[in-house]
N, C-alpha and C. Protein backbone atom coordinates (compact mmCIF):
# COMPACT_ATOMS: atom_id res chain seq x y z
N UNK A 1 196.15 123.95 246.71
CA UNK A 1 195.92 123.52 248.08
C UNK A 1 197.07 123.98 248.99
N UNK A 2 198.60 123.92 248.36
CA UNK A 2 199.73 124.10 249.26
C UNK A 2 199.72 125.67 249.46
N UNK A 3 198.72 126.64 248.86
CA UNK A 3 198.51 127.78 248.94
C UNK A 3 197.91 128.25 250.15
N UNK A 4 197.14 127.61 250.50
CA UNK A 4 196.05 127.79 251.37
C UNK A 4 196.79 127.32 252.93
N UNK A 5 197.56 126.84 252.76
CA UNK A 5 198.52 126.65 254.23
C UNK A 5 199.02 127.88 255.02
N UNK A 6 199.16 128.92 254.08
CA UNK A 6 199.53 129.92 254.40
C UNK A 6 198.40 130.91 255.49
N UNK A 7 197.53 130.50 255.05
CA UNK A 7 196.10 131.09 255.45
C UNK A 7 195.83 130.32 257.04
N UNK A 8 195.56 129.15 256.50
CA UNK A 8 195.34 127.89 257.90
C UNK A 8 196.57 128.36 259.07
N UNK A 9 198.15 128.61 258.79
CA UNK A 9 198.82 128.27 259.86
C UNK A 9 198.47 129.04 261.37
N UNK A 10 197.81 130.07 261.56
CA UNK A 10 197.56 130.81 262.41
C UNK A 10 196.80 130.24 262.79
N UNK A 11 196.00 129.14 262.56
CA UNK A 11 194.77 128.60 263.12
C UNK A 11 194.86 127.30 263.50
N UNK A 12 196.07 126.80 263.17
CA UNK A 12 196.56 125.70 263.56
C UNK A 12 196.19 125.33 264.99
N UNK A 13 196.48 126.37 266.13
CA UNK A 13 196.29 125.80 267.59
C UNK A 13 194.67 125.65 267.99
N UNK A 14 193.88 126.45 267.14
CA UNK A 14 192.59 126.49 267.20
C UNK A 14 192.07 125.43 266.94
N UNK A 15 192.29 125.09 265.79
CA UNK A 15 191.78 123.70 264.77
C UNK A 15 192.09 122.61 265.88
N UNK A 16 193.61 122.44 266.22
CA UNK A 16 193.89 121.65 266.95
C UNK A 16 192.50 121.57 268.88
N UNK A 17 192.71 122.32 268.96
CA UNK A 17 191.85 122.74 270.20
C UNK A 17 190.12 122.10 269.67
N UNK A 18 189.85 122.93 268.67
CA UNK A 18 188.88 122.27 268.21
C UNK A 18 188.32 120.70 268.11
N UNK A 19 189.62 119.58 267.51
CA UNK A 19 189.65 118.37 267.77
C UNK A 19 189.51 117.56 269.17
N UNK A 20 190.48 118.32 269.79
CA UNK A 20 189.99 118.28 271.29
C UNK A 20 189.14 117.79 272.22
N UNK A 21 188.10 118.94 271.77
CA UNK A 21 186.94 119.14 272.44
C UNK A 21 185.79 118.23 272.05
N UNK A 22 185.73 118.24 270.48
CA UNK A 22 185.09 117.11 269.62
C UNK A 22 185.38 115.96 270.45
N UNK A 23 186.69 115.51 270.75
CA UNK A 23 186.94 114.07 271.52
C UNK A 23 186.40 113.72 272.59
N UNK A 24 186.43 114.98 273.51
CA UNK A 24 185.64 115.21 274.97
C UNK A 24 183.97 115.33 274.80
N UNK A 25 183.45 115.73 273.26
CA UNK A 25 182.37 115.61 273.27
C UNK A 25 181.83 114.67 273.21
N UNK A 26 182.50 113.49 272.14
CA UNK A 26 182.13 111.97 271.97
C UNK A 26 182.16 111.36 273.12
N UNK A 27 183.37 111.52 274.07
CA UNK A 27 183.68 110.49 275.07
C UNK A 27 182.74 110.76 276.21
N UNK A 28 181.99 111.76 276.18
CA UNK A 28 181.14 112.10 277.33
C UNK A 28 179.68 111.53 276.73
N UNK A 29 179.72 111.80 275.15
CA UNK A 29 178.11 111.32 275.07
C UNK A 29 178.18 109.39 274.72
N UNK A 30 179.81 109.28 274.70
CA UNK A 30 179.55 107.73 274.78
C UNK A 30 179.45 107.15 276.64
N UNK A 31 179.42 107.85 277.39
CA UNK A 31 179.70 107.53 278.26
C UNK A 31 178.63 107.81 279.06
N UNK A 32 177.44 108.12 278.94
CA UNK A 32 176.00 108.57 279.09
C UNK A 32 175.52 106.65 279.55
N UNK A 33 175.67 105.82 278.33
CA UNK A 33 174.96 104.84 278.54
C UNK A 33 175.28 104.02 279.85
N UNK A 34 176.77 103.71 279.60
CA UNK A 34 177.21 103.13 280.65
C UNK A 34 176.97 103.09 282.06
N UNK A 35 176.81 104.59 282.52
CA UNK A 35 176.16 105.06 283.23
C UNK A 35 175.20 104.57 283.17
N UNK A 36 174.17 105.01 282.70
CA UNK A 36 172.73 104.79 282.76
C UNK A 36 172.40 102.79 282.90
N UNK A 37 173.61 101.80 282.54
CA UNK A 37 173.42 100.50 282.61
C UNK A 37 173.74 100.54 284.04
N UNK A 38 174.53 101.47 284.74
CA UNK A 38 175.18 100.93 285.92
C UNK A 38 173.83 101.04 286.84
N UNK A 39 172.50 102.46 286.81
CA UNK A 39 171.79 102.63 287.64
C UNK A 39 171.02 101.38 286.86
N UNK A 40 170.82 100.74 285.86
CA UNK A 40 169.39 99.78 285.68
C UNK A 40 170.24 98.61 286.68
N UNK A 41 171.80 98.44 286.38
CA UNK A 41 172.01 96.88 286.64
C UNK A 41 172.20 96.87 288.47
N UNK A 42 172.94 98.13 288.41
CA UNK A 42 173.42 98.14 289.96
C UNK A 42 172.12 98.73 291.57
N UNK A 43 171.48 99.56 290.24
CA UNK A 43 171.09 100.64 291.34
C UNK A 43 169.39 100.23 291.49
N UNK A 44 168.47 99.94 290.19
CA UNK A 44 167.06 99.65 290.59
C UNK A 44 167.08 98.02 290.31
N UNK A 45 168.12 97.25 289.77
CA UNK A 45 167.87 95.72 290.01
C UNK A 45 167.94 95.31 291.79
N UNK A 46 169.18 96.09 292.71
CA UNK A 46 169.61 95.61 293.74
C UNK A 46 168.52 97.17 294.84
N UNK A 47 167.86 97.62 294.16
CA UNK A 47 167.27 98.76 295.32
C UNK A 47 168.32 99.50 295.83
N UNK A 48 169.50 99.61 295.15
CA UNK A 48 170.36 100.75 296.31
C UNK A 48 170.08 102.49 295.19
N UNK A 49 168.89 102.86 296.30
CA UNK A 49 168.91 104.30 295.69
C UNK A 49 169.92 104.89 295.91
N UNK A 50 170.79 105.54 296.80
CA UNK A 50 172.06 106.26 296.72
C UNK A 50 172.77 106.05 295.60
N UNK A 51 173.33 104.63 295.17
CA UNK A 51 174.24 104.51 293.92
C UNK A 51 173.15 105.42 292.79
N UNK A 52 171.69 105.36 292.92
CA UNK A 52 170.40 105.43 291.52
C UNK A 52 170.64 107.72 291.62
N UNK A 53 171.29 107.96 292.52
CA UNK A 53 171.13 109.43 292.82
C UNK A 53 172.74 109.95 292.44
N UNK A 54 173.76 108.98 293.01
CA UNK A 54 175.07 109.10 292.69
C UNK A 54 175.56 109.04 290.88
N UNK A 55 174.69 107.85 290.64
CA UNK A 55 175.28 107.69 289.47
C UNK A 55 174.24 108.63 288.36
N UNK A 56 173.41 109.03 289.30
CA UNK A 56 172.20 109.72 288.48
C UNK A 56 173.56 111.39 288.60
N UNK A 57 173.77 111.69 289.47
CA UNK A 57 174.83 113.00 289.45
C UNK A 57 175.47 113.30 288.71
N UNK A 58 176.14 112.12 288.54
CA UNK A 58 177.48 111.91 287.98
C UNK A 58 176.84 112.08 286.23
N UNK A 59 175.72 111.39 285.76
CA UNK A 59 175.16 111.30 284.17
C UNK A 59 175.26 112.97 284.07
N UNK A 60 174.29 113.79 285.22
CA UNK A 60 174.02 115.15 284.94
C UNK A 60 175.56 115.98 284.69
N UNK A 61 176.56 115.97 285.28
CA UNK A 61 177.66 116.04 285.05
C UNK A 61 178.53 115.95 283.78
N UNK A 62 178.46 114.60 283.55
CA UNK A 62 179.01 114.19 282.47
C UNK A 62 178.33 115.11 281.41
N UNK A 63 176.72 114.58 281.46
CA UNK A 63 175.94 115.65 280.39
C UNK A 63 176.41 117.01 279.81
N UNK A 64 176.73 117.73 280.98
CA UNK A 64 176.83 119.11 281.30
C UNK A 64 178.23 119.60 280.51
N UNK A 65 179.31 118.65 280.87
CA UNK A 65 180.51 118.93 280.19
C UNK A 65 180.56 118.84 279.13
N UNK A 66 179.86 117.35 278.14
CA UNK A 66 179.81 117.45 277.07
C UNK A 66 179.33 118.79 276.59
N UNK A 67 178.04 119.28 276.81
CA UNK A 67 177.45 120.32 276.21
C UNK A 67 178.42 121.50 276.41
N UNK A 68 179.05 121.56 277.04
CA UNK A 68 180.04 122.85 277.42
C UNK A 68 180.90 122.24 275.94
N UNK A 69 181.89 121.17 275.94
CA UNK A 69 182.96 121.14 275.01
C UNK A 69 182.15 120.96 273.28
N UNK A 70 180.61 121.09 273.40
CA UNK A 70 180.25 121.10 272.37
C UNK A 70 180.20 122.80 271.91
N UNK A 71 179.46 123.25 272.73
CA UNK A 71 179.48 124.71 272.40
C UNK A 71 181.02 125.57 272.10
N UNK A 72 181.92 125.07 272.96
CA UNK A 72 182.77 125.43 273.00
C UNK A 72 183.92 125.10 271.48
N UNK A 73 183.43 123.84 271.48
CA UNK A 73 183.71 123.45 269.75
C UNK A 73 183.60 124.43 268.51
N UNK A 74 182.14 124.39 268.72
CA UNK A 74 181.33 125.23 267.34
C UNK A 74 181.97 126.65 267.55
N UNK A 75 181.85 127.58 268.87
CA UNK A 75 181.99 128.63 269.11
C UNK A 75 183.51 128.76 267.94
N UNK A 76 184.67 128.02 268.51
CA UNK A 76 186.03 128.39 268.15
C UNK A 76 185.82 127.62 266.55
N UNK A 77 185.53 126.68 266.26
CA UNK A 77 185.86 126.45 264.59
C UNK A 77 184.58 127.51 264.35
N UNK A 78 183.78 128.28 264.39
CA UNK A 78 183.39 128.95 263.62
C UNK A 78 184.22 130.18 263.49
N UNK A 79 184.62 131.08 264.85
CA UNK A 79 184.99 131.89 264.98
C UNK A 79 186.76 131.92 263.78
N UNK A 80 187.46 129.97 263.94
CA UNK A 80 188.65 130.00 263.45
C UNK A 80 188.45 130.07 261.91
N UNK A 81 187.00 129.26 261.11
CA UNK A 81 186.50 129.55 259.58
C UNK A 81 186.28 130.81 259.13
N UNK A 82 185.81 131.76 259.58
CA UNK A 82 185.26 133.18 259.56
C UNK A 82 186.72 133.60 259.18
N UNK A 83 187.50 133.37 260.18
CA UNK A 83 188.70 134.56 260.21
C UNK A 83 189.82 134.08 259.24
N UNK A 84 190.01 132.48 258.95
CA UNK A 84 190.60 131.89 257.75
C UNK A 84 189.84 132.78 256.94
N UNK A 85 188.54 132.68 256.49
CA UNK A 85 187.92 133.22 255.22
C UNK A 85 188.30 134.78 254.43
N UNK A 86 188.11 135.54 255.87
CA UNK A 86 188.67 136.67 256.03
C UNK A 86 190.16 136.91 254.94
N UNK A 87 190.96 136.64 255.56
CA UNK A 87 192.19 136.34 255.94
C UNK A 87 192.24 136.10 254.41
N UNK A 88 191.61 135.51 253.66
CA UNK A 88 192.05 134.94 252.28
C UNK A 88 191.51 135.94 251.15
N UNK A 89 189.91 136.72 251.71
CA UNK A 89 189.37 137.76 251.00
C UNK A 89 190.40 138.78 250.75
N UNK A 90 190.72 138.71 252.07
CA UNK A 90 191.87 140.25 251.98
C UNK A 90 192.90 140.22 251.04
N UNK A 91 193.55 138.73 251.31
CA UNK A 91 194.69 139.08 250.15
C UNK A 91 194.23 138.77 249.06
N UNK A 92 193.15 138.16 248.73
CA UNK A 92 192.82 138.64 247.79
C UNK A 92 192.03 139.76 246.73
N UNK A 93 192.04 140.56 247.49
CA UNK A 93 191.47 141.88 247.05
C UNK A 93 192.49 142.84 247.27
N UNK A 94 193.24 142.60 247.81
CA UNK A 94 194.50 143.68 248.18
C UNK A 94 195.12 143.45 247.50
N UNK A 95 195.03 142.55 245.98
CA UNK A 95 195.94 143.01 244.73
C UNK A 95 195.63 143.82 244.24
């Protein structure tokens, strides 16, 4: 295992970046509902459509970013697994 560090350290800021985004992905799709309680409790219990369009914005938003830091996730840990993998074929065939 303490072998394989050697391989990972270049990918360290990636991996890290990777976690990141994962966090921004959760916190945006936990944050969907809340929203969505504020237009049932605030916006069609009391009739104020503006808050039902505002807070309706703001969900599409939120939505939007998550899906960005999701793609953006997968994109870089795949791209950072591939090139670890790489990276380990080589030396090992280059004995």
């Amino acid at each position: 295992m303490w072998r394989l560090r050697k391989f990972a350290k270049p990918y360290l800021p990636t991996a890290l970046a990777v976690m990141v985004l994962i966090f921004l992905e959760v916190l945006a799709t936990l944050k969907l509902p809340d929203l969505m309680s504020e237009i049932v409790d605030l916006g069609i219990a009391q009739g104020n459509i503006p808050l039902i369009w505002r807070t309706g914005g703001v969900m599409l938003l939120v939505a939007f970013l998550g899906i960005c830091a999701a793609v953006a996730s997968n994109f870089l840990g795949s791209r950072a697994s591939t090139a670890f993998g790489r990276d380990m074929r080589k030396a090992l065939f280059s004995r």
